[in-house]
C-alpha atoms as a PDB file:
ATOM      1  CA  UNK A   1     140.552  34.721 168.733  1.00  0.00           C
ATOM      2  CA  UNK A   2     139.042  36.548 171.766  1.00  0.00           C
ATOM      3  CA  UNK A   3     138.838  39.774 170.191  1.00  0.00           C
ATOM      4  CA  UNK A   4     136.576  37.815 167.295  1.00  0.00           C
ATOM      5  CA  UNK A   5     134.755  36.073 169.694  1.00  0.00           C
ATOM      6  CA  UNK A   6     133.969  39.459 171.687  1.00  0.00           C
ATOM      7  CA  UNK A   7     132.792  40.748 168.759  1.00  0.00           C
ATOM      8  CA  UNK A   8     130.428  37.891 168.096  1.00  0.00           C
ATOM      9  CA  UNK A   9     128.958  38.203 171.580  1.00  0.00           C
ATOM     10  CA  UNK A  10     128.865  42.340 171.275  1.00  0.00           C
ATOM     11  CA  UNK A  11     125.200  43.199 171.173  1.00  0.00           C
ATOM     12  CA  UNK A  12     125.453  45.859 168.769  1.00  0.00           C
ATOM     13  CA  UNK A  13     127.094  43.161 166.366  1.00  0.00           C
ATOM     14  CA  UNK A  14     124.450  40.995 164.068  1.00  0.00           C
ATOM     15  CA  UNK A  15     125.564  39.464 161.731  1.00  0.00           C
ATOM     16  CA  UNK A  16     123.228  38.930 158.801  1.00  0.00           C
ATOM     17  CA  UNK A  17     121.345  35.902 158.590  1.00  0.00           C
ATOM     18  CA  UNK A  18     122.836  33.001 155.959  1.00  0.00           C
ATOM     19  CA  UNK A  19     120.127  33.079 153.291  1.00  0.00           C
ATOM     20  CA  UNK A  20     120.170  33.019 149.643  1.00  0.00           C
ATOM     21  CA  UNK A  21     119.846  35.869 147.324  1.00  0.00           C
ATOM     22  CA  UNK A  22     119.924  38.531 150.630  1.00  0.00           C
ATOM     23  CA  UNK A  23     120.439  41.897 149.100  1.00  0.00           C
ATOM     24  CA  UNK A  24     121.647  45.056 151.531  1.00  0.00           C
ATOM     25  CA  UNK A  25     120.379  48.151 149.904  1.00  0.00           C
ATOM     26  CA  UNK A  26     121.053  51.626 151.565  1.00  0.00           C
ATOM     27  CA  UNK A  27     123.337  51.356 153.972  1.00  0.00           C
ATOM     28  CA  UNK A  28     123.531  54.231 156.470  1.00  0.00           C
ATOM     29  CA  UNK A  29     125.615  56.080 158.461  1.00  0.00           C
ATOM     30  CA  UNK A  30     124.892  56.662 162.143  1.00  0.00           C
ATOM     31  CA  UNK A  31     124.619  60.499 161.676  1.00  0.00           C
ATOM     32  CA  UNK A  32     121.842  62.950 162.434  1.00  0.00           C
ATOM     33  CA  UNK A  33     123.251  65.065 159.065  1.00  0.00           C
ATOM     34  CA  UNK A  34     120.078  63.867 156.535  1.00  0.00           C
ATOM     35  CA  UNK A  35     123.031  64.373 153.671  1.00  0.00           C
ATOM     36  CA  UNK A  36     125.564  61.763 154.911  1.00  0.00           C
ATOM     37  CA  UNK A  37     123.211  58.985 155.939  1.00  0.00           C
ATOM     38  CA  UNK A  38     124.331  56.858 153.257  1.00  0.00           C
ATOM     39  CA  UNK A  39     127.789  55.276 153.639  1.00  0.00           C
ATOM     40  CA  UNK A  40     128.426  55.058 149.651  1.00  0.00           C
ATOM     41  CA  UNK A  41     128.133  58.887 149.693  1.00  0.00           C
ATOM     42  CA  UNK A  42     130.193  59.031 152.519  1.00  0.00           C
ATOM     43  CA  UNK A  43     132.780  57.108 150.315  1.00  0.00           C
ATOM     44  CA  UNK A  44     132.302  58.777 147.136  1.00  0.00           C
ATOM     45  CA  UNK A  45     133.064  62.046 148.722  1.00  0.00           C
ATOM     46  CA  UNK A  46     135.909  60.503 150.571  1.00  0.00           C
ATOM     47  CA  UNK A  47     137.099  59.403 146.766  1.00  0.00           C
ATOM     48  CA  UNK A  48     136.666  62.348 145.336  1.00  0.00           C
ATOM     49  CA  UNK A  49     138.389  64.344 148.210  1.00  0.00           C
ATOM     50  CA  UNK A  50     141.706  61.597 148.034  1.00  0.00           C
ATOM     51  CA  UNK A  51     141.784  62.263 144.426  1.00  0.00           C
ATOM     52  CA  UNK A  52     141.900  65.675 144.165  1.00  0.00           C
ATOM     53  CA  UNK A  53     144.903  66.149 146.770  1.00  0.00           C
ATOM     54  CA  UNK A  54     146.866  63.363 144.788  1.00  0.00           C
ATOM     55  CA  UNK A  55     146.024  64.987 141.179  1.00  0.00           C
ATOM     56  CA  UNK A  56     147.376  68.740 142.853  1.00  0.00           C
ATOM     57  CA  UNK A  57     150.497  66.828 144.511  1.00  0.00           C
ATOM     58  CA  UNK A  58     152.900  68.929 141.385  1.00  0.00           C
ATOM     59  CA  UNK A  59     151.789  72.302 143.048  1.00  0.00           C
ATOM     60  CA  UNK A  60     153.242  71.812 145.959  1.00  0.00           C
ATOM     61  CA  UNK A  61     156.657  73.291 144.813  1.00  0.00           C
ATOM     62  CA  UNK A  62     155.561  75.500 142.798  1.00  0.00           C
ATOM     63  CA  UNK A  63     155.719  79.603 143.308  1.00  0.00           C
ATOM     64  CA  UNK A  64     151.968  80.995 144.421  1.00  0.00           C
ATOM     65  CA  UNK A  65     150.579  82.959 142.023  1.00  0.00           C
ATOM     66  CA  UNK A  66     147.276  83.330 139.659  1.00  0.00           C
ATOM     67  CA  UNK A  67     148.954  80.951 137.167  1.00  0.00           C
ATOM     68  CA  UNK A  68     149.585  78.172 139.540  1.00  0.00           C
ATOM     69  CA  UNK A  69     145.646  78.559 140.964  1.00  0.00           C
ATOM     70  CA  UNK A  70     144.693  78.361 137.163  1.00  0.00           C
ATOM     71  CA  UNK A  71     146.090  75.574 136.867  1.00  0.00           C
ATOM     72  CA  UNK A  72     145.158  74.077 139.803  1.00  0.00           C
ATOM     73  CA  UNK A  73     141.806  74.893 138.478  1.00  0.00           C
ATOM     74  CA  UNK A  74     141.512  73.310 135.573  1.00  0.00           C
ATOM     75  CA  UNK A  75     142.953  70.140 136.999  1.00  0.00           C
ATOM     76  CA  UNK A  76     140.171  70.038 139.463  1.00  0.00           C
ATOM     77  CA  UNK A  77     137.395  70.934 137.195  1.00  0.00           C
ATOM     78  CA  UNK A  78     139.086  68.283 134.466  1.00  0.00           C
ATOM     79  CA  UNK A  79     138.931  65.868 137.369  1.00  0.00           C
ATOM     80  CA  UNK A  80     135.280  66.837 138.090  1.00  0.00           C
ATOM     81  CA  UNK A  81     134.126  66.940 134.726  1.00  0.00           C
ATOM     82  CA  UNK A  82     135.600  63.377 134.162  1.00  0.00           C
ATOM     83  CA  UNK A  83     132.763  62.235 137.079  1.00  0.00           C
ATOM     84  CA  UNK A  84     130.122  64.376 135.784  1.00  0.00           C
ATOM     85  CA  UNK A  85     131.030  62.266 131.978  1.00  0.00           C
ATOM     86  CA  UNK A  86     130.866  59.213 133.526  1.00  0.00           C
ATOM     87  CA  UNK A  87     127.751  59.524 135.251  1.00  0.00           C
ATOM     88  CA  UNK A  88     128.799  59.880 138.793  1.00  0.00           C
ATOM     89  CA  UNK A  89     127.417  63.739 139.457  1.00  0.00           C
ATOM     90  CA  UNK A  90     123.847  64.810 138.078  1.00  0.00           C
ATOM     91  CA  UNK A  91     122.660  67.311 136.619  1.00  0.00           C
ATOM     92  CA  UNK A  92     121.685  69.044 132.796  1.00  0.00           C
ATOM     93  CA  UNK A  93     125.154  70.191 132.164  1.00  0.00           C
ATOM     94  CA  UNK A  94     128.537  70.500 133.626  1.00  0.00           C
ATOM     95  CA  UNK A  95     129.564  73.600 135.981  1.00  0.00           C
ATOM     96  CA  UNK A  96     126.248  73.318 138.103  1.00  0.00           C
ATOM     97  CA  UNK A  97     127.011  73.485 141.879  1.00  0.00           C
ATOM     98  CA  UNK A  98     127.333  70.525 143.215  1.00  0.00           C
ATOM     99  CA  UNK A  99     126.063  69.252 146.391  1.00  0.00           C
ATOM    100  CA  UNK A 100     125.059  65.190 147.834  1.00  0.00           C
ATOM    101  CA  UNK A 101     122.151  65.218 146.224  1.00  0.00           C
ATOM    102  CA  UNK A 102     123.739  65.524 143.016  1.00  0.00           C
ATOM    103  CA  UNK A 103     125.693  62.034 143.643  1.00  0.00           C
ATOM    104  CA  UNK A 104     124.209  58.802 140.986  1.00  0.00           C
ATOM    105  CA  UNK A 105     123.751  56.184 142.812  1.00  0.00           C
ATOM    106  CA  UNK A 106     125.976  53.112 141.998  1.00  0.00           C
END
């Protein structure tokens, strides 16, 4: 109860006002970096970063070579490609370089 009630009284805490039909568009970061203002990039990236090491967990045991980085490849691009399908990465085709201002915004 304290802790909530600190946090209540905490002047860098405000709560948003009750009113109907209050939108929040564009939330941002507290960074100086102009491309991770926004916290749904900041997410997105986070997303796409969790997936990846989960979808390459099977390598882990397997012997290093260039077949095993092949496949690690095309499990990442497949991943990647997926996004860029379903609208998530811009651009005119798949295989451009990706960057944050390539993200769709949700």
């Amino acid at each position: 109860m304290q802790r909530r009630f600190t946090r209540l009284t905490d002047p860098h805490w405000k709560p948003l006002p009750r009113q109907r039909h209050l939108r929040v568009w564009g939330a941002r970061t507290a960074t100086s970096d102009p491309e991770w203002k926004y916290v749904n990039l900041r997410r997105y990236f986070a997303f796409l970063e969790r997936s990846v090491e989960k979808g390459t967990q099977w390598a882990v045991f397997e012997h290093n070579g260039p077949e095993l980085w092949g496949n690690v490849s095309n499990t990442v691009e497949d991943f990647l490609f997926n996004e860029f399908r379903d609208g998530w990465l811009l651009g005119t085709k798949p295989g451009e370089p990706i960057s944050s201002a390539a993200i769709a915004a949700p």
